[in-house]
C-alpha atoms as a PDB file:
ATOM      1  CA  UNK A   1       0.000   0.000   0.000  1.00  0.00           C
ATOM      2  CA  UNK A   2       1.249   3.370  -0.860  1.00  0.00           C
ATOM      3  CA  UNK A   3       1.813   6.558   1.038  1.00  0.00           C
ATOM      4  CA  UNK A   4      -1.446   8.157  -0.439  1.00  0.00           C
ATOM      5  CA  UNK A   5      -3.437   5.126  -0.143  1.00  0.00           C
ATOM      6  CA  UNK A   6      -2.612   4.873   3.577  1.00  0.00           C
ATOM      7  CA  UNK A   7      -3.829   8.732   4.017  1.00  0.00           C
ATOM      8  CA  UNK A   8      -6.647   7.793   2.285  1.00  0.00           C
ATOM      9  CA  UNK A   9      -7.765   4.880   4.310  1.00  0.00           C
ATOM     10  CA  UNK A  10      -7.075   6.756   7.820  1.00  0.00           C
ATOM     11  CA  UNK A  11      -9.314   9.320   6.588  1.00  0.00           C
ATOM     12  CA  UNK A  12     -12.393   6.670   5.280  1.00  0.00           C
ATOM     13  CA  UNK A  13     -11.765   7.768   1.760  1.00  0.00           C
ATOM     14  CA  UNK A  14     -10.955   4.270   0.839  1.00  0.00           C
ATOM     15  CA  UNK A  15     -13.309   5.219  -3.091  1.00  0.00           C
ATOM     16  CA  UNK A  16      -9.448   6.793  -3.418  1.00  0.00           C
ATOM     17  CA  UNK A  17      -7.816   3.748  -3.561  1.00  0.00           C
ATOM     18  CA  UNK A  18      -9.527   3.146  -7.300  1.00  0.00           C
ATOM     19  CA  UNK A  19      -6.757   2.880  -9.973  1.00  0.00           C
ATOM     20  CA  UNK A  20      -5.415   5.993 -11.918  1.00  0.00           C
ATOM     21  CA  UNK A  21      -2.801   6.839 -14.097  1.00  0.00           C
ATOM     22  CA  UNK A  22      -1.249   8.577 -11.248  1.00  0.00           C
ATOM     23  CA  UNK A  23      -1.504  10.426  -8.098  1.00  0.00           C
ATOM     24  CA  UNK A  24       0.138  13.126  -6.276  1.00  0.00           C
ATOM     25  CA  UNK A  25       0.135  15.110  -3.119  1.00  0.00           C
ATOM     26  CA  UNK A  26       1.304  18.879  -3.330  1.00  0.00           C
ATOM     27  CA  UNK A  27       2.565  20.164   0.126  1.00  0.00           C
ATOM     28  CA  UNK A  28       2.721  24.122  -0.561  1.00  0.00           C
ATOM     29  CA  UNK A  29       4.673  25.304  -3.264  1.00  0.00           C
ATOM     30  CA  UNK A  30       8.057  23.261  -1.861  1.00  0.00           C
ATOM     31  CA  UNK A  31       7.294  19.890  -2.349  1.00  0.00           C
ATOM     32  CA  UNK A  32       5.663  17.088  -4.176  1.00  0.00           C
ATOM     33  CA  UNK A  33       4.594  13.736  -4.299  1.00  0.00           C
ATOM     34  CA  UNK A  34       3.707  11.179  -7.356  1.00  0.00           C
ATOM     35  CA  UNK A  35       3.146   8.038  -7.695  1.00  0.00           C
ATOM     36  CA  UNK A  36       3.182   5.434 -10.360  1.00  0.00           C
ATOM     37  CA  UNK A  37       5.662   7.083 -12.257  1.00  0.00           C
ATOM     38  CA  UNK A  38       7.415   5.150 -14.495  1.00  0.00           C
ATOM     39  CA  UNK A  39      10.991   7.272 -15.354  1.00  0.00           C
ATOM     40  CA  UNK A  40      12.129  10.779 -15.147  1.00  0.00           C
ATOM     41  CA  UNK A  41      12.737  12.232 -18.907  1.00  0.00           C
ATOM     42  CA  UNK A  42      14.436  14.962 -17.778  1.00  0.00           C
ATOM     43  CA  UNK A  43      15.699  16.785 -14.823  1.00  0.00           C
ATOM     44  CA  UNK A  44      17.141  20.530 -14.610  1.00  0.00           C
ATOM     45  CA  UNK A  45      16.854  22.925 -11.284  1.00  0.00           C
ATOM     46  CA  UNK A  46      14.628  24.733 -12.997  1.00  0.00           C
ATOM     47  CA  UNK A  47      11.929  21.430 -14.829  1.00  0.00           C
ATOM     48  CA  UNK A  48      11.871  18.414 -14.238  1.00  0.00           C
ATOM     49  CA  UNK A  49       9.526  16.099 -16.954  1.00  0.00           C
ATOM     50  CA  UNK A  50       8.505  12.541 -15.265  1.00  0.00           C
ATOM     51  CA  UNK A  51       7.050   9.757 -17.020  1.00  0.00           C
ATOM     52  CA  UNK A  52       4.131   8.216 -15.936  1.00  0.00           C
ATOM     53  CA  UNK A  53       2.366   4.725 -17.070  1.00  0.00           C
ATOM     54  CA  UNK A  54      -0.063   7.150 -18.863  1.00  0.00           C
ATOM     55  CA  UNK A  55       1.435  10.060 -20.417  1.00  0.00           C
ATOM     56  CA  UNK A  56       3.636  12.598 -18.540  1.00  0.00           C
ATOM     57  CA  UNK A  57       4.059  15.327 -16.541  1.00  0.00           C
ATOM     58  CA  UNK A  58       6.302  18.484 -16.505  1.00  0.00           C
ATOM     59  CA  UNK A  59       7.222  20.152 -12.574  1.00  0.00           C
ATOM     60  CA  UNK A  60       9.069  23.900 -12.882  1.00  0.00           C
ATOM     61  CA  UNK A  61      10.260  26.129 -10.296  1.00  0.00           C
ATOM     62  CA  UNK A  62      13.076  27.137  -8.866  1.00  0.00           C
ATOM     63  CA  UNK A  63      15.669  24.858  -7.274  1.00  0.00           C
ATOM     64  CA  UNK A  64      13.829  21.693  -7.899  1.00  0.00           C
ATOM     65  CA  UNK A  65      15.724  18.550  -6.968  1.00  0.00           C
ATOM     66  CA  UNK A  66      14.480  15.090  -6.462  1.00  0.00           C
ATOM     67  CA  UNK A  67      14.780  13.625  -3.142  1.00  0.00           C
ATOM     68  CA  UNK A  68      13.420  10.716  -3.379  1.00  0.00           C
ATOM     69  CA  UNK A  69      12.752   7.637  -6.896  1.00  0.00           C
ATOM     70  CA  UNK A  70      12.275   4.897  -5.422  1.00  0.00           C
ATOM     71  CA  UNK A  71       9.187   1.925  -6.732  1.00  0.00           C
ATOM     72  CA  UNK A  72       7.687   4.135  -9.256  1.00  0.00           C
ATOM     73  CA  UNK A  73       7.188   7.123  -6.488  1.00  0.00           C
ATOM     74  CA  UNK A  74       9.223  10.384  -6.325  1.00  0.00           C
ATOM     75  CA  UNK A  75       9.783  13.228  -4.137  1.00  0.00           C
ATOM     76  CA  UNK A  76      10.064  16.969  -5.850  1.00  0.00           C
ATOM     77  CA  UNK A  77      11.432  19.338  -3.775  1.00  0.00           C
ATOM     78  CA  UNK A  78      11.805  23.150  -4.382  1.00  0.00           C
ATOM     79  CA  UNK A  79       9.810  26.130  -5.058  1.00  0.00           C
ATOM     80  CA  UNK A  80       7.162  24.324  -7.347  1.00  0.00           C
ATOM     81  CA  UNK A  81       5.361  27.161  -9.504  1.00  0.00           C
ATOM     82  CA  UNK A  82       3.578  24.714 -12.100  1.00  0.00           C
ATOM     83  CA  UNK A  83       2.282  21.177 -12.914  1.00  0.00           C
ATOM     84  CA  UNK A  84       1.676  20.470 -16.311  1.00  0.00           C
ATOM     85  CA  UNK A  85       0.230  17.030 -17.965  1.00  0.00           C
ATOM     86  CA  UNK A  86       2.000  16.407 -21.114  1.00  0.00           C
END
């Protein structure tokens, strides 16, 4: 079970837990959260591009850096100005 899904299911949302092409948390504008991602495409301080299992997703900001890839979830951190589906 993921980190989402286990938010989700302490807070009774468990309708969450339905499958998606991906998922993410936003905490402010200095960090992120995905999941089911499958690679990152591209990665500068300023964008990072992510692939996901369906279609992809382009982060910029300032100082972005990724903290954590791990099991097709990643941690953006950084001043996060946009998300964009691509």
């Amino acid at each position: 079970m993921g980190f989402i899904d286990n938010i989700a299911e302490s807070l009774g949302l468990s309708e969450l837990n339905a499958e998606r092409s991906f998922r993410a948390v936003l905490m402010g504008d200095g960090a992120a959260y995905f999941e089911n991602v499958s690679s990152v495409k591209s990665y500068s301080p300023d964008k990072i591009e992510l692939v996901l299992k369906k279609g992809g997703l382009k982060i910029t900001g300032e100082s972005l850096f990724i903290k954590k890839f791990c099991a097709g979830d990643v941690a953006v951190c950084g001043r996060i100005k946009t998300l964009e589906r691509t």
